[in-house]
Protein backbone atom coordinates (compact mmCIF):
# COMPACT_ATOMS: atom_id res chain seq x y z
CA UNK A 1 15.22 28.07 10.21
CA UNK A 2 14.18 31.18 8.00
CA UNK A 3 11.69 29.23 6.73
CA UNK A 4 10.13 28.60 10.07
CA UNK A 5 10.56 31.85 10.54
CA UNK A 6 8.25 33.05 7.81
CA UNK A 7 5.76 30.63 8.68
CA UNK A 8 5.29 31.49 12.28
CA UNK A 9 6.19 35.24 12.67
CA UNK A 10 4.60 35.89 8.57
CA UNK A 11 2.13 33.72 8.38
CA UNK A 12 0.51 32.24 11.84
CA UNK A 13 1.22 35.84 13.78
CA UNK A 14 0.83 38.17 10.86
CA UNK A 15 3.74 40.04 11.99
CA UNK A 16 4.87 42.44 9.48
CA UNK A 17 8.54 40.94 8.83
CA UNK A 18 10.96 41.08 5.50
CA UNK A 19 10.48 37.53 3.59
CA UNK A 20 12.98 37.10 1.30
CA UNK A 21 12.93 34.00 -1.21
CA UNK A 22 10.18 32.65 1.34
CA UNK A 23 12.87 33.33 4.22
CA UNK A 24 11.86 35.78 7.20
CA UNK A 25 15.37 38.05 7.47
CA UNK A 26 15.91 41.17 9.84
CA UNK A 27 18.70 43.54 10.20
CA UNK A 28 19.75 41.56 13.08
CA UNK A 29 20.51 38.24 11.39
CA UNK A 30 24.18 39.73 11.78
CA UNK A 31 27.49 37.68 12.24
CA UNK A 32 27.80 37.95 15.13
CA UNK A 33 24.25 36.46 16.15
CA UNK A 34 24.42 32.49 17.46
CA UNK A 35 21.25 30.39 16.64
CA UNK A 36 20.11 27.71 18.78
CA UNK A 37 17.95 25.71 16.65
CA UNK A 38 16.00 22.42 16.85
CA UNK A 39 15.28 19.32 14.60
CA UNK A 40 12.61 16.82 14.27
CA UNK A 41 13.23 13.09 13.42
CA UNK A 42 12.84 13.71 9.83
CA UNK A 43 15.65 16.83 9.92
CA UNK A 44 13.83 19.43 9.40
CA UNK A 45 14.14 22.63 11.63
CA UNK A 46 11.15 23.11 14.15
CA UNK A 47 12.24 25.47 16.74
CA UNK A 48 14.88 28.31 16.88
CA UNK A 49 16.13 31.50 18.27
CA UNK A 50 18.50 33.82 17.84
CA UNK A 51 21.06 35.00 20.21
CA UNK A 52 23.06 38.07 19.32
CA UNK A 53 25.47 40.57 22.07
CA UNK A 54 23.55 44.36 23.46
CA UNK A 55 27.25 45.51 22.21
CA UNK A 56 26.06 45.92 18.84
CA UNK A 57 22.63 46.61 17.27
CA UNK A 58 20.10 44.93 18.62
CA UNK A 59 15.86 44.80 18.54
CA UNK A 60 14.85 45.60 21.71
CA UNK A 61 17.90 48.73 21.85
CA UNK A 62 17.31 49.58 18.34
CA UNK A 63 13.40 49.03 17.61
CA UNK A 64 11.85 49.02 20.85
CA UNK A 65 13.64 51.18 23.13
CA UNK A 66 10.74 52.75 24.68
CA UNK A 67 9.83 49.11 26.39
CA UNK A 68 12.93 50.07 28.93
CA UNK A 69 12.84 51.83 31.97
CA UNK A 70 16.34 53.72 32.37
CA UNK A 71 19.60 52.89 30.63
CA UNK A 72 19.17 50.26 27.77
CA UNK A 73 21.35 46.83 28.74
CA UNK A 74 24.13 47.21 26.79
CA UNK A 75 27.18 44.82 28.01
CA UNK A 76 29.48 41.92 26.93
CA UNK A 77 27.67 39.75 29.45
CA UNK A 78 24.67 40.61 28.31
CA UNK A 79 22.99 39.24 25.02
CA UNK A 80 19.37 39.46 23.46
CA UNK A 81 17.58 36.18 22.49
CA UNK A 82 14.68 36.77 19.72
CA UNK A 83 12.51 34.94 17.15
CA UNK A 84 12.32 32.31 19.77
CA UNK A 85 9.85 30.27 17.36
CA UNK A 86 8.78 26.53 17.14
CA UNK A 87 6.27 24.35 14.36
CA UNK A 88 2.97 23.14 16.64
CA UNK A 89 2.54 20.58 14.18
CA UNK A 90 6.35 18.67 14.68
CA UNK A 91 7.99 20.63 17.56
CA UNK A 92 7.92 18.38 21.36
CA UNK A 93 5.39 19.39 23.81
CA UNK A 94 8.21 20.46 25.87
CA UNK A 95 9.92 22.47 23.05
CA UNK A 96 9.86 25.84 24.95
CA UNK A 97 12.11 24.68 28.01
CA UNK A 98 14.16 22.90 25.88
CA UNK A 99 14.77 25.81 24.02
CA UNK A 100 15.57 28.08 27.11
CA UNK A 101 17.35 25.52 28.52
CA UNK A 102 20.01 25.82 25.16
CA UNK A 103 19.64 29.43 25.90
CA UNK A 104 21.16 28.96 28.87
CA UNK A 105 23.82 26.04 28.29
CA UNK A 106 24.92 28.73 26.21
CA UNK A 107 24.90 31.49 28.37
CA UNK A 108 26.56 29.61 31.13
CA UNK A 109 29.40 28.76 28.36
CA UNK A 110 29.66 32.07 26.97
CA UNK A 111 29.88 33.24 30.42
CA UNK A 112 26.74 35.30 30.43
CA UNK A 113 25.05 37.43 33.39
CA UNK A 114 21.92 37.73 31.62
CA UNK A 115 19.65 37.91 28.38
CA UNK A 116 17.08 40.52 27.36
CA UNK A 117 14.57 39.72 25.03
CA UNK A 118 11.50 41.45 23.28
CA UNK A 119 8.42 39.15 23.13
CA UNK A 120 4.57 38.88 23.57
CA UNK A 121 3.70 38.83 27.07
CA UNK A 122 2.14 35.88 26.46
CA UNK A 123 5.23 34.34 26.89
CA UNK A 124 5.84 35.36 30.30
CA UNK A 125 3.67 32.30 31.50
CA UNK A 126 5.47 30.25 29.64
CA UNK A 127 8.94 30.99 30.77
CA UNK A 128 7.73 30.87 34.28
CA UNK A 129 6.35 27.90 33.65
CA UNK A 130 9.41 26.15 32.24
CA UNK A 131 11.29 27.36 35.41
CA UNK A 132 12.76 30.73 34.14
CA UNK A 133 11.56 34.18 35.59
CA UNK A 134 11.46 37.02 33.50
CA UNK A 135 11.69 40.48 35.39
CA UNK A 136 10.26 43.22 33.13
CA UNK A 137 12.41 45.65 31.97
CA UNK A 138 9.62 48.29 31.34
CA UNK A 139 5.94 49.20 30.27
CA UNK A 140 4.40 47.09 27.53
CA UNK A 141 3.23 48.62 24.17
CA UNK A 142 0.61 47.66 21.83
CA UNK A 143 2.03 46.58 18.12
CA UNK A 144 -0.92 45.29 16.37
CA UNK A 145 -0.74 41.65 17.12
CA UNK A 146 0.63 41.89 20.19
CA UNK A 147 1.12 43.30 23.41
CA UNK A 148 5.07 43.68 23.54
CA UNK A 149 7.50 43.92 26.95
CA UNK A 150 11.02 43.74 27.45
CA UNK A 151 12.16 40.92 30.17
CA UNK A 152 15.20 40.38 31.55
CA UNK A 153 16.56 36.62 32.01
CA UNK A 154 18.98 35.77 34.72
CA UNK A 155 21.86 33.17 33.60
CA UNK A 156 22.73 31.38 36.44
CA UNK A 157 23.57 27.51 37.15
CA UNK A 158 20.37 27.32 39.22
CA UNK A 159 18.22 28.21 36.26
CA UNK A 160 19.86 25.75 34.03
CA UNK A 161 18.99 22.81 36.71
CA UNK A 162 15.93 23.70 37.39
CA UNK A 163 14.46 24.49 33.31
CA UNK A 164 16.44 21.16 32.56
CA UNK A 165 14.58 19.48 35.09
CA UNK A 166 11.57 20.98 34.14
CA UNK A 167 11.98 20.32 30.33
CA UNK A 168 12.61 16.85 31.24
CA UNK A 169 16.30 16.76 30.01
CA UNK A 170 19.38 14.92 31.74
CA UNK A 171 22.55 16.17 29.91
CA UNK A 172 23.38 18.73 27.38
CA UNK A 173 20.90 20.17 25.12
CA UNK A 174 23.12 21.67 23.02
CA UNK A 175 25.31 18.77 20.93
CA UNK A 176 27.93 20.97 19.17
CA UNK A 177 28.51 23.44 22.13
CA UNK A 178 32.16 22.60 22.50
CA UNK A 179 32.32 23.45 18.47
CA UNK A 180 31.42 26.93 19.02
CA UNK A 181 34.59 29.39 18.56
CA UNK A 182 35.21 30.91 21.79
CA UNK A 183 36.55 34.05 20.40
CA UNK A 184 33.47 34.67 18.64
CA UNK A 185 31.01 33.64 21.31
CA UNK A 186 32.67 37.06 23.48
CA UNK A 187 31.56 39.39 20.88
């Protein structure tokens, strides 16, 4: 997964990010952070992101507060997804709604109101498109590859149908979800 990382957010984007080893780490790679992460038929990793609680440190509070009109989210219901990433080469066509529709299986489980998140505005489209609808949170800012915003991402049952039906999936997309430690998850 930090190998991925590197590749997209290092390499393809140019982002200025810590590798490590040839991993891509932040200061919010913490514990407490969840990862939803994807594998092609061969095993290797080809999408991610990372889920961590606003009750801690977090990007968009702790890097990019200026994105946010008003108070910053901070809540136990509340959690930030980031480094949402997938390989072009070996990730599905579909890979983005599958991804959000983990995000939220998850949230749903974890008993989530909502999720903030920190990305290009590019992806805007692209959550709209996979049946999600990001409200912005704020003004964008310019960050040298990028324009950045802050969205915020309703969990709600009708969200999960509807990107599930839109990413083409019947069922769970996450397979270990009853594994996850409850206690943890309400960080």
């Amino acid at each position: 997964m930090h190998q991925l990382r590197r590749a997209v957010f290092s390499e393809r984007l140019g982002w200025s990010v810590t590798v490590v080893n040839g991993l891509e780490l932040d200061q919010f790679d913490l514990p407490e952070a969840h990862y939803l992460v994807h594998y092609a038929a061969d095993g290797r990793v080809n999408a991610c992101t990372r889920l961590l609680p606003t009750t801690g440190p977090y990007l968009l509070a702790d890097v990019f507060p200026r994105l946010v009109d008003g108070e910053m989210p901070r809540a136990r219901d509340i959690w930030e997804s980031t480094r949402f990433c997938a390989d072009q080469a070996s990730a599905p066509a579909n890979i983005a709604a599958v991804l959000m529709a983990g995000m939220l299986e998850f949230g749903q489980y974890a008993g989530l109101r909502a999720y903030v998140s920190v990305s290009d505005i590019r992806m805007e489209p692209i959550m709209r498109r996979a049946g999600w609808n990001p409200v912005r949170l704020g003004g964008t800012m310019e960050t040298g590859t990028d324009t950045a915003a802050a969205e915020w991402l309703e969990v709600s049952p009708a969200y999960l149908a509807r990107v599930r039906n839109r990413a083409g999936v019947t069922g769970s997309v996450i397979a270990n979800l009853d594994e996850i430690d409850q206690g943890r998850v309400a960080a």
